[in-house]
C-alpha atoms as a PDB file:
ATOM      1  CA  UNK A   1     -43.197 189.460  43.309  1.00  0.00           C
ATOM      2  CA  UNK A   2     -45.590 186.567  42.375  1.00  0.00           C
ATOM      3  CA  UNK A   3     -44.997 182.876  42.264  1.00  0.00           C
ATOM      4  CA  UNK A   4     -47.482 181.232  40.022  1.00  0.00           C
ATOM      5  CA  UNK A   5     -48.110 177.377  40.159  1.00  0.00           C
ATOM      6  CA  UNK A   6     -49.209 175.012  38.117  1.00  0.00           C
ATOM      7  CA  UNK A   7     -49.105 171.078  37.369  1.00  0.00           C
ATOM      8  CA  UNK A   8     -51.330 169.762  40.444  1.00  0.00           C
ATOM      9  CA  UNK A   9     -54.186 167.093  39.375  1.00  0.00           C
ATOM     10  CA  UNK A  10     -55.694 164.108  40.413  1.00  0.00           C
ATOM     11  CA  UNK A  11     -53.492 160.704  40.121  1.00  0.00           C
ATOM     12  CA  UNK A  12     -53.526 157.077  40.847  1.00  0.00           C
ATOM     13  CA  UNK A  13     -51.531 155.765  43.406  1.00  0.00           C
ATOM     14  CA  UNK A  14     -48.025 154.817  41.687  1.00  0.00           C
ATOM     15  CA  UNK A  15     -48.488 157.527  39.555  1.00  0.00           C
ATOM     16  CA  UNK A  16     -46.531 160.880  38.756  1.00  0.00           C
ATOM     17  CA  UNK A  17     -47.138 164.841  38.610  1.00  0.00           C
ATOM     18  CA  UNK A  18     -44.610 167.551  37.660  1.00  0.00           C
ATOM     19  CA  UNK A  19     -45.691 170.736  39.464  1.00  0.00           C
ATOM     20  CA  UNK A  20     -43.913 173.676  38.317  1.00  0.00           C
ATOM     21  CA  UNK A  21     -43.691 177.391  39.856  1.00  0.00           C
ATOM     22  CA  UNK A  22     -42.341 180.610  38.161  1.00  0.00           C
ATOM     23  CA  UNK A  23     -41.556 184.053  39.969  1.00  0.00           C
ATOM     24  CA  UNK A  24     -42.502 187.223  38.312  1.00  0.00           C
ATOM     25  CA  UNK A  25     -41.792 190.485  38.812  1.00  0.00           C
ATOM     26  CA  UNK A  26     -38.952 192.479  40.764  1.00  0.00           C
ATOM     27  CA  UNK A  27     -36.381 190.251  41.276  1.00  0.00           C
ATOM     28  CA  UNK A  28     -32.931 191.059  42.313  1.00  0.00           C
ATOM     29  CA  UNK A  29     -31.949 187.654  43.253  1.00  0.00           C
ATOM     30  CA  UNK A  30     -33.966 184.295  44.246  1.00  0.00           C
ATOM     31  CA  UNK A  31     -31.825 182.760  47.068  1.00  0.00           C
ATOM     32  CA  UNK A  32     -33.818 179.732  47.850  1.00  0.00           C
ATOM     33  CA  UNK A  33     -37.242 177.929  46.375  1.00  0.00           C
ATOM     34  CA  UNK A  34     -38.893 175.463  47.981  1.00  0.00           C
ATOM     35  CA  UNK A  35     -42.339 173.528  48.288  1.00  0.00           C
ATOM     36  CA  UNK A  36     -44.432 172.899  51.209  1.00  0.00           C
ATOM     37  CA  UNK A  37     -47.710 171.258  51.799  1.00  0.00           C
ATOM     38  CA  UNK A  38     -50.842 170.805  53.587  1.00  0.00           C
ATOM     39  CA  UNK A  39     -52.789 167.870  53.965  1.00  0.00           C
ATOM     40  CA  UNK A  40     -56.583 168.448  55.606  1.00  0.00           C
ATOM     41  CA  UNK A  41     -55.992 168.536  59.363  1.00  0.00           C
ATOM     42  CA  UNK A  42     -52.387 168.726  59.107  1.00  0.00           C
ATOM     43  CA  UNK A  43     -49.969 171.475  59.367  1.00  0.00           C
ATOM     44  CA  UNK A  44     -48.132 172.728  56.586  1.00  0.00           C
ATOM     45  CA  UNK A  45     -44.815 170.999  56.079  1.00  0.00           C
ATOM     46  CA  UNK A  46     -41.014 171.452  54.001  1.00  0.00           C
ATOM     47  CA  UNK A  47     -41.374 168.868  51.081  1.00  0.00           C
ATOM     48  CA  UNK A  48     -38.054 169.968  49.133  1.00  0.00           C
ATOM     49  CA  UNK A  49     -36.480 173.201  49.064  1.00  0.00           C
ATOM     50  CA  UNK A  50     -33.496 173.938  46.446  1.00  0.00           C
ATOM     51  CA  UNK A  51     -29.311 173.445  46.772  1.00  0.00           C
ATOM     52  CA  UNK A  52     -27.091 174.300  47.836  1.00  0.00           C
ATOM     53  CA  UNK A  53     -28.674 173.431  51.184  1.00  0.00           C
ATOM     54  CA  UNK A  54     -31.346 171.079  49.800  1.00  0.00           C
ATOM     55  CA  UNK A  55     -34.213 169.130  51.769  1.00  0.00           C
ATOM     56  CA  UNK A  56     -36.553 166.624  50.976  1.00  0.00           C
ATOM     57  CA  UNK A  57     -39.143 165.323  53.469  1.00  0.00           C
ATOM     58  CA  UNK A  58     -38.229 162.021  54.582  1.00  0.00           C
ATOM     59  CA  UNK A  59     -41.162 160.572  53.446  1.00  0.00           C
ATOM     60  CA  UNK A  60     -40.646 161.720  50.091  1.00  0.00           C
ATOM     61  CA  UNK A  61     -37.260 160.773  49.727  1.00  0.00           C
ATOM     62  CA  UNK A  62     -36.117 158.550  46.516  1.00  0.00           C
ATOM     63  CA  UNK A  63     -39.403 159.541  44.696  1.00  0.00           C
ATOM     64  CA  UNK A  64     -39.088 163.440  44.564  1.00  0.00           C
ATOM     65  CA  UNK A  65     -37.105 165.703  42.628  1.00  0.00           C
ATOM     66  CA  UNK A  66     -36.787 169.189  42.874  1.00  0.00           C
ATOM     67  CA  UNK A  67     -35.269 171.339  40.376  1.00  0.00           C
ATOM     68  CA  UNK A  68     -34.374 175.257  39.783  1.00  0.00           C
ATOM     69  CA  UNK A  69     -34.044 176.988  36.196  1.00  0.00           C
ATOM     70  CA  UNK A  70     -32.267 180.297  36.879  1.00  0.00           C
ATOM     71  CA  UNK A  71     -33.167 181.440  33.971  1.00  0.00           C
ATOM     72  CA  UNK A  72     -36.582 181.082  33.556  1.00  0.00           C
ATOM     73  CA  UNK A  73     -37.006 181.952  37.868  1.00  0.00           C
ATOM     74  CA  UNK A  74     -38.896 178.913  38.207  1.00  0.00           C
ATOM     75  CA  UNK A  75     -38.864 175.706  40.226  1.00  0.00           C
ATOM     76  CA  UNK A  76     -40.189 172.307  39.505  1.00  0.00           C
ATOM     77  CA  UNK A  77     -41.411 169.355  41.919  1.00  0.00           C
ATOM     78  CA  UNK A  78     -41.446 165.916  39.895  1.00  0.00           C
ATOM     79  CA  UNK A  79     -43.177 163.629  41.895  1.00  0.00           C
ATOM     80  CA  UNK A  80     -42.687 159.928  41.252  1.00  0.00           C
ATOM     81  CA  UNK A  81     -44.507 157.219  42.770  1.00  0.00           C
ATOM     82  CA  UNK A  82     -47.237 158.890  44.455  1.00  0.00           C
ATOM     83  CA  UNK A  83     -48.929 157.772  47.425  1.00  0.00           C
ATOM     84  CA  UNK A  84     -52.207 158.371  48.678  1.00  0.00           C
ATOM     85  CA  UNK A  85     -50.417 159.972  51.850  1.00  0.00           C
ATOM     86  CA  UNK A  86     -49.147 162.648  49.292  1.00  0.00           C
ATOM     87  CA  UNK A  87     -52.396 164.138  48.900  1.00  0.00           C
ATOM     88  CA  UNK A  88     -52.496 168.110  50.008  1.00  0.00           C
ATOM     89  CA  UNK A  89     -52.302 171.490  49.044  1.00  0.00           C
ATOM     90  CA  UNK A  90     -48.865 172.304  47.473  1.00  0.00           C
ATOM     91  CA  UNK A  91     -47.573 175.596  47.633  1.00  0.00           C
ATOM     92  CA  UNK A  92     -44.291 176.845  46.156  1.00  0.00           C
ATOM     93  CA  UNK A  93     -42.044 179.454  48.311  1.00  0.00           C
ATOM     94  CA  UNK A  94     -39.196 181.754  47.682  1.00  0.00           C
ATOM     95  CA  UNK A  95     -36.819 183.299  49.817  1.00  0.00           C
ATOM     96  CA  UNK A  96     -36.190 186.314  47.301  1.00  0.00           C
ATOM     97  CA  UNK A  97     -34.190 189.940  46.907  1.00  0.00           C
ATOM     98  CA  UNK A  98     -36.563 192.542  45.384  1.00  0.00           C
ATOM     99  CA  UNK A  99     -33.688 194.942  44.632  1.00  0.00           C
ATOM    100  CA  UNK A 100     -29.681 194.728  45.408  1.00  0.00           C
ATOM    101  CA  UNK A 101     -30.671 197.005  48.268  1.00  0.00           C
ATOM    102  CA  UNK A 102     -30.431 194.070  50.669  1.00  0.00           C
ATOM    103  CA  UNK A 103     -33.084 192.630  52.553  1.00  0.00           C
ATOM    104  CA  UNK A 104     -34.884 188.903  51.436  1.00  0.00           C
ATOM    105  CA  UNK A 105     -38.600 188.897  51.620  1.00  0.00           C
ATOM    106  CA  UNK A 106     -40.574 185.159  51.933  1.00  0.00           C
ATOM    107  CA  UNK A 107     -43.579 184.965  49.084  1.00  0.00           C
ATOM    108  CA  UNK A 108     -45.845 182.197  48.492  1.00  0.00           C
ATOM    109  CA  UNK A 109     -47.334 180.610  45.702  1.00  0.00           C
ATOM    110  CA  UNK A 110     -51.787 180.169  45.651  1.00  0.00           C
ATOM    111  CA  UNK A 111     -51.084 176.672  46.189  1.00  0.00           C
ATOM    112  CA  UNK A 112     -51.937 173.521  44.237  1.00  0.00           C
ATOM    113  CA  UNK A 113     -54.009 170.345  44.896  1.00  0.00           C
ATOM    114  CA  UNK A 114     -52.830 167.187  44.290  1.00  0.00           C
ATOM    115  CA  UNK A 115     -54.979 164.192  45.066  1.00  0.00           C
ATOM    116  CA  UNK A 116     -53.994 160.831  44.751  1.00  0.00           C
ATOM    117  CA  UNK A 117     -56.645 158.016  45.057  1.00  0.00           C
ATOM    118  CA  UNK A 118     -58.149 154.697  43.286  1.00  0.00           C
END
């Protein structure tokens, strides 16, 4: 299974981004996506993760949306109003069934800068 990612950039503060991330290869089922970060010195942390138990950072709250296509495997972070404290290293993550088999592996995306300054 891969997770490819896309949609990270450089922004002005106020601005928006739409980072998306697809899942290829042998899929069974995709029980959760999600998207974490990691800011330079900082440890990664949850920014959003999909329903039906969904999360958002509280400091992203009101000005990020995340959003799953089931049929295309692929989840999508819009984020609205960016900050200069949103600057990091976004990686996508899915909780996902290779085969009906049972078992749920964790794979991660390469991860994605975004960097919002001036």
């Amino acid at each position: 299974v891969l997770l490819a990612e896309s949609g990270g950039g450089s922004v002005q503060p106020g601005g928006s981004l739409r980072l998306s991330c697809t899942a290829s290869g042998d899929i069974y089922r995709i029980n959760l996506m999600a998207w974490y970060r990691r800011a330079p010195g900082n440890q990664r942390e949850l920014v959003a993760q999909t329903p039906p138990n969904e999360i958002f950072l509280e400091s992203v709250k009101g000005r990020f949306i995340i959003s799953f296509d089931k049929d295309k495997n692929a989840v999508y972070l819009e984020m609205n109003s960016l900050k200069a404290e949103d600057t990091a290293v976004y990686y996508c993550n899915g909780l996902i069934s290779p085969d009906r088999f049972g078992g749920t592996n964790s794979y991660w995306g390469q991860g994605t800068q975004v960097t919002v300054s001036p």
